[in-house]
PDB file of N, CA and C in Angstrom:
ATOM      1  N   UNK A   1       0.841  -1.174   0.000  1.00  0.00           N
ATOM      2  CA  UNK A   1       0.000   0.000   0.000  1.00  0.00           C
ATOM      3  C   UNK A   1       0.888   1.240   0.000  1.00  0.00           C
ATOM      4  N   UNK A   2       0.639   2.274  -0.753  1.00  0.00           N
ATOM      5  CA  UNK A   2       1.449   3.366  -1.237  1.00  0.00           C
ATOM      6  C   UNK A   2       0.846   4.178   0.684  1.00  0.00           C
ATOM      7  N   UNK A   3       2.577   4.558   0.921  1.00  0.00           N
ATOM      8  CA  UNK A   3       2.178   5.615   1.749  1.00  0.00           C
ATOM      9  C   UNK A   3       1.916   7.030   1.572  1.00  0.00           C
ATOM     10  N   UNK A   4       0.894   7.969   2.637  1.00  0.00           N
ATOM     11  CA  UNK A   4       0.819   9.074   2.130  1.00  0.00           C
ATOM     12  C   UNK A   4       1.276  10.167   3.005  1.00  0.00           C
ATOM     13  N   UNK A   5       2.603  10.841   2.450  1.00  0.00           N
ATOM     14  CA  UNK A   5       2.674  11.946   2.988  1.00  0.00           C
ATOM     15  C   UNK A   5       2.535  13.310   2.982  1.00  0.00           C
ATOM     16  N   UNK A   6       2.345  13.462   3.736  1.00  0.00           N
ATOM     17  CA  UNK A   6       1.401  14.985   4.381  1.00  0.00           C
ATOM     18  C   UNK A   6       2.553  16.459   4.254  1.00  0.00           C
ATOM     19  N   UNK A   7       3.322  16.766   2.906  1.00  0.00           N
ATOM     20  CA  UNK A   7       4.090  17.835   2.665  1.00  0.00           C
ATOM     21  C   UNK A   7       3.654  19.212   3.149  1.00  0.00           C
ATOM     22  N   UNK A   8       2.377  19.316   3.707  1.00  0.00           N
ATOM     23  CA  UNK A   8       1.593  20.851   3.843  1.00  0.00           C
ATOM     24  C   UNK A   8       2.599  21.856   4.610  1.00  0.00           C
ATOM     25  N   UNK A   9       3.173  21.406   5.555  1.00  0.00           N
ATOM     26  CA  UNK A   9       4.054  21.870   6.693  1.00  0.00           C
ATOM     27  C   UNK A   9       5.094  22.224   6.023  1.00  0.00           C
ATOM     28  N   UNK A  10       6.177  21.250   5.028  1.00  0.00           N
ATOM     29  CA  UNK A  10       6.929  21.261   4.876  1.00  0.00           C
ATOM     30  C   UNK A  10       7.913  20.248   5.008  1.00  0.00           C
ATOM     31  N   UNK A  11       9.269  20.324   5.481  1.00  0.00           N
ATOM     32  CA  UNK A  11      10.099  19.194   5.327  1.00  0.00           C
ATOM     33  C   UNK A  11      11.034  19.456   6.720  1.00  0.00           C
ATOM     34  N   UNK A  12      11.794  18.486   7.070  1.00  0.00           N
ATOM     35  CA  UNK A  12      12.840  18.555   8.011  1.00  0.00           C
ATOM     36  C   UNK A  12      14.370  17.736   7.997  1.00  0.00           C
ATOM     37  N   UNK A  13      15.159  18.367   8.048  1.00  0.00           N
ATOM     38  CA  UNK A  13      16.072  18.219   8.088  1.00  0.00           C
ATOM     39  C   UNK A  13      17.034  17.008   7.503  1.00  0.00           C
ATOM     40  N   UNK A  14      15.942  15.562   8.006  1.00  0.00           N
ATOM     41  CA  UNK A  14      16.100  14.413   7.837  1.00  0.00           C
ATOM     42  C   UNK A  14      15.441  13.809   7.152  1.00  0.00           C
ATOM     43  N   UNK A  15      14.414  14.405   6.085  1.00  0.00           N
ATOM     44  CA  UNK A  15      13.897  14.058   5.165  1.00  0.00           C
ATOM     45  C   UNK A  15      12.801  13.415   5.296  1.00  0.00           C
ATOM     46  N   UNK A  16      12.412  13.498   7.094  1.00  0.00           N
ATOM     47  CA  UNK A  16      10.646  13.644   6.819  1.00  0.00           C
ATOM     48  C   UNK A  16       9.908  14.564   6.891  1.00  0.00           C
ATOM     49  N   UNK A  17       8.722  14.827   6.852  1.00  0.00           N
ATOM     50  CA  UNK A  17       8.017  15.545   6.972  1.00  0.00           C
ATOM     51  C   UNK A  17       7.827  16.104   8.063  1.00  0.00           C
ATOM     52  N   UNK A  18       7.526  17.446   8.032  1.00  0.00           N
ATOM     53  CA  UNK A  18       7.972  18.731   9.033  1.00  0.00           C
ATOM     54  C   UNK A  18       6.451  17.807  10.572  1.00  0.00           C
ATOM     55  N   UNK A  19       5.445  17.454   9.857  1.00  0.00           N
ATOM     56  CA  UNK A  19       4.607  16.636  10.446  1.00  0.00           C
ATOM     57  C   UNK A  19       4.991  15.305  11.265  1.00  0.00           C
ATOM     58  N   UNK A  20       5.399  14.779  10.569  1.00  0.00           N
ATOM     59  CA  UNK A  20       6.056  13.593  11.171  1.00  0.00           C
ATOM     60  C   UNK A  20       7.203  13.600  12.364  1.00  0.00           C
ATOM     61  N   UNK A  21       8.112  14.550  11.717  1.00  0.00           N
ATOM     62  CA  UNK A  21       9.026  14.911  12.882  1.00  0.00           C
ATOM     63  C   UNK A  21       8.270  15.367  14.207  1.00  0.00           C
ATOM     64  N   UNK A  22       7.942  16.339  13.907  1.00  0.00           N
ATOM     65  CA  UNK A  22       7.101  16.745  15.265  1.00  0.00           C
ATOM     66  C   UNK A  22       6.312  15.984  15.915  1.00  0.00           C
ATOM     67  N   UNK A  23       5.548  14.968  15.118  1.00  0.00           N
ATOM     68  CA  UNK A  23       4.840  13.874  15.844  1.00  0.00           C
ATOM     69  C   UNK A  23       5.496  13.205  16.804  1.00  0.00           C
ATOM     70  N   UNK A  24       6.456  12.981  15.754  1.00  0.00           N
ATOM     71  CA  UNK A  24       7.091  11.055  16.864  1.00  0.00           C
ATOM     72  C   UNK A  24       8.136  11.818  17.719  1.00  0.00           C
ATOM     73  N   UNK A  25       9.134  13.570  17.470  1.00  0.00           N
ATOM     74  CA  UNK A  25      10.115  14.168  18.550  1.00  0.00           C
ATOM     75  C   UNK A  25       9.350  15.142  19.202  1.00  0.00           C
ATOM     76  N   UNK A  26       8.159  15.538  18.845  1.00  0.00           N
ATOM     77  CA  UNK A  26       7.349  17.080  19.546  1.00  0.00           C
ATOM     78  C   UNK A  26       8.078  17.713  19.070  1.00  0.00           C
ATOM     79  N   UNK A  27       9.554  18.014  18.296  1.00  0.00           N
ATOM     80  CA  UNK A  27       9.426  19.229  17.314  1.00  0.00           C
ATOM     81  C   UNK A  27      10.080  18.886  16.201  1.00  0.00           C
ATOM     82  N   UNK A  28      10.722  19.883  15.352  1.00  0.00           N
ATOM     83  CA  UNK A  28      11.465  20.380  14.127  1.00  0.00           C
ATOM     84  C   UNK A  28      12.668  20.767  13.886  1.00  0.00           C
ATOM     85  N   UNK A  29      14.144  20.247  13.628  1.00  0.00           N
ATOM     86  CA  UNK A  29      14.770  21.464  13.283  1.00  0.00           C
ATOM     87  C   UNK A  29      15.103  22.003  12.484  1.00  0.00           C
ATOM     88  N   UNK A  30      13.625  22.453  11.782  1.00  0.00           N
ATOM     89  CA  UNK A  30      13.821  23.164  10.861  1.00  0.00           C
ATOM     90  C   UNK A  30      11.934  23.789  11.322  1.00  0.00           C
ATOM     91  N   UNK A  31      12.041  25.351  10.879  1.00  0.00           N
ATOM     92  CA  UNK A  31      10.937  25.487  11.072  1.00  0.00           C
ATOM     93  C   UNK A  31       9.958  25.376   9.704  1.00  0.00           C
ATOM     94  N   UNK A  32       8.624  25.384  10.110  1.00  0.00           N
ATOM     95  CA  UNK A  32       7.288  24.884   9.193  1.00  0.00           C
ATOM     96  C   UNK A  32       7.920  25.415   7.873  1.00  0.00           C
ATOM     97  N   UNK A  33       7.411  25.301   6.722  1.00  0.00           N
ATOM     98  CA  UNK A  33       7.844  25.891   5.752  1.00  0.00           C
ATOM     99  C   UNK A  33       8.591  25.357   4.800  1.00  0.00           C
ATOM    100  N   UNK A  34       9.637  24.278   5.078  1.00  0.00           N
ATOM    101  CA  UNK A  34      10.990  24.363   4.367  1.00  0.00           C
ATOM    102  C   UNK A  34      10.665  23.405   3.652  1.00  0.00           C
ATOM    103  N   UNK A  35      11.426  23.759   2.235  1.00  0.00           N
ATOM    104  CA  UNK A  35      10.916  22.576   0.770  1.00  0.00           C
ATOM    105  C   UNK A  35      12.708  21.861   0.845  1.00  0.00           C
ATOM    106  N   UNK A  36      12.328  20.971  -0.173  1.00  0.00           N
ATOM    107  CA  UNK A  36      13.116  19.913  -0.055  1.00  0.00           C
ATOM    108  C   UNK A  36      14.634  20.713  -0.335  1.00  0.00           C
ATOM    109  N   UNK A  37      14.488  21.282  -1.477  1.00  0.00           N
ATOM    110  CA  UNK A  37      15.747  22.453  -1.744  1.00  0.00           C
ATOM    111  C   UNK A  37      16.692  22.546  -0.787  1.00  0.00           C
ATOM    112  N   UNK A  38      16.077  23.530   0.001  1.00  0.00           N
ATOM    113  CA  UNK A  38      16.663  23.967   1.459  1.00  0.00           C
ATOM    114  C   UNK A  38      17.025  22.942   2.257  1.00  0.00           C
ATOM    115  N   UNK A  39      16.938  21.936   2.179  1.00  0.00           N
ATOM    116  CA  UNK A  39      17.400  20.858   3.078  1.00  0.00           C
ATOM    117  C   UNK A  39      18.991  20.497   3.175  1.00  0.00           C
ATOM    118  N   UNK A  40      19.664  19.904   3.766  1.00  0.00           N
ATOM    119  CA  UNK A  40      20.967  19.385   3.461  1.00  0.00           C
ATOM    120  C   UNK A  40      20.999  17.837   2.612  1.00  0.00           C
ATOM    121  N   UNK A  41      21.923  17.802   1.728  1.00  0.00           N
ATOM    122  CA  UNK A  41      21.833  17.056   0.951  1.00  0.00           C
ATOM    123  C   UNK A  41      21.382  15.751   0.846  1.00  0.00           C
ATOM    124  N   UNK A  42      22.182  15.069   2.706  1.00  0.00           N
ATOM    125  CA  UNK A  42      21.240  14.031   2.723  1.00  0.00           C
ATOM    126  C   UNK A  42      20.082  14.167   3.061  1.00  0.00           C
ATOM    127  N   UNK A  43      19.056  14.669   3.666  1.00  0.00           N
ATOM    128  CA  UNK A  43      18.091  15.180   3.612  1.00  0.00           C
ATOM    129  C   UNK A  43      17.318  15.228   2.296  1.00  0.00           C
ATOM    130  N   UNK A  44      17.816  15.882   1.354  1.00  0.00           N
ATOM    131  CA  UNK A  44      16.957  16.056   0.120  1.00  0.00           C
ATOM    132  C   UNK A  44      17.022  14.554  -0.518  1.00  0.00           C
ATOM    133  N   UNK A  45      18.115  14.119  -0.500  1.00  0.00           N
ATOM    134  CA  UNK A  45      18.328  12.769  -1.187  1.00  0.00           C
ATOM    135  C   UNK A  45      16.791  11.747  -0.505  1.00  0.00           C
ATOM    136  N   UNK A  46      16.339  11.791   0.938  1.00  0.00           N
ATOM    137  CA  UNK A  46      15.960  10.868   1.985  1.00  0.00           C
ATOM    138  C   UNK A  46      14.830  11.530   1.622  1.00  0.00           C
ATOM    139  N   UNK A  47      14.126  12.747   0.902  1.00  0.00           N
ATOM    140  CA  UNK A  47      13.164  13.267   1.134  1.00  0.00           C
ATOM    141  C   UNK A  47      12.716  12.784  -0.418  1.00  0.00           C
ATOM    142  N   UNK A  48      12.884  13.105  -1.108  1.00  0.00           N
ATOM    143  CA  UNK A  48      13.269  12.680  -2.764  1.00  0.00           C
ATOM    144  C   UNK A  48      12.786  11.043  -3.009  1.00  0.00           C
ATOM    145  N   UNK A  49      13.394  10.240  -2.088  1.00  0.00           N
ATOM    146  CA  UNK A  49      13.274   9.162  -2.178  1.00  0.00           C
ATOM    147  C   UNK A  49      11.962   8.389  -1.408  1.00  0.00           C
ATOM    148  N   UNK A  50      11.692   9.379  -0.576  1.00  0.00           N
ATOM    149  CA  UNK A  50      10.562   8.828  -0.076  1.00  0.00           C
ATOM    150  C   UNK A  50       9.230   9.823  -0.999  1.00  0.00           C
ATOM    151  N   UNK A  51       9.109  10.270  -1.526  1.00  0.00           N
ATOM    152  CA  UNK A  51       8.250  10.827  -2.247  1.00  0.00           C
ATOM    153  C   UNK A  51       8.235  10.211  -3.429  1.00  0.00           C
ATOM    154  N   UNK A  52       9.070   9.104  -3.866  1.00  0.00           N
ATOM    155  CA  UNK A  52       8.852   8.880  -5.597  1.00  0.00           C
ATOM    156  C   UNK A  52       8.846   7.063  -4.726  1.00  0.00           C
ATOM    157  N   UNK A  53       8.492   7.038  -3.582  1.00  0.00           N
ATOM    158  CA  UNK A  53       7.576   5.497  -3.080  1.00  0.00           C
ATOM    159  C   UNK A  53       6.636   6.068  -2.526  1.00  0.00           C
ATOM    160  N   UNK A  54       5.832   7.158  -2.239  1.00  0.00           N
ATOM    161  CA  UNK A  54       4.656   7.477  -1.789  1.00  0.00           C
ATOM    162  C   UNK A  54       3.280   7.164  -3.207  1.00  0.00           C
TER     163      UNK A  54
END
């Protein structure tokens, strides 16, 4: 089953979702907002990759 993630927030650091992070740590470090771009590389790579299996 294709998972679905919830980009509205944005992204974090580690290439999940700005949502997710905050779920499972209570926060972000990165605040709401941030697209995959802005991320650090592994990050974008981890974010990238989970969006083209969603």
């Amino acid at each position: 089953m294709a998972q679905q993630l919830d980009t509205s927030k944005g992204w974090c650091c580690d290439g999940r979702t700005w949502i997710e992070h905050a779920q499972t740590d209570g926060q972000c470090c990165q605040p709401q907002g941030q697209k995959i771009e802005a991320l650090p590389a592994d990050g974008q790579r981890k974010a990238r990759e989970r969006l083209a299996k969603a």
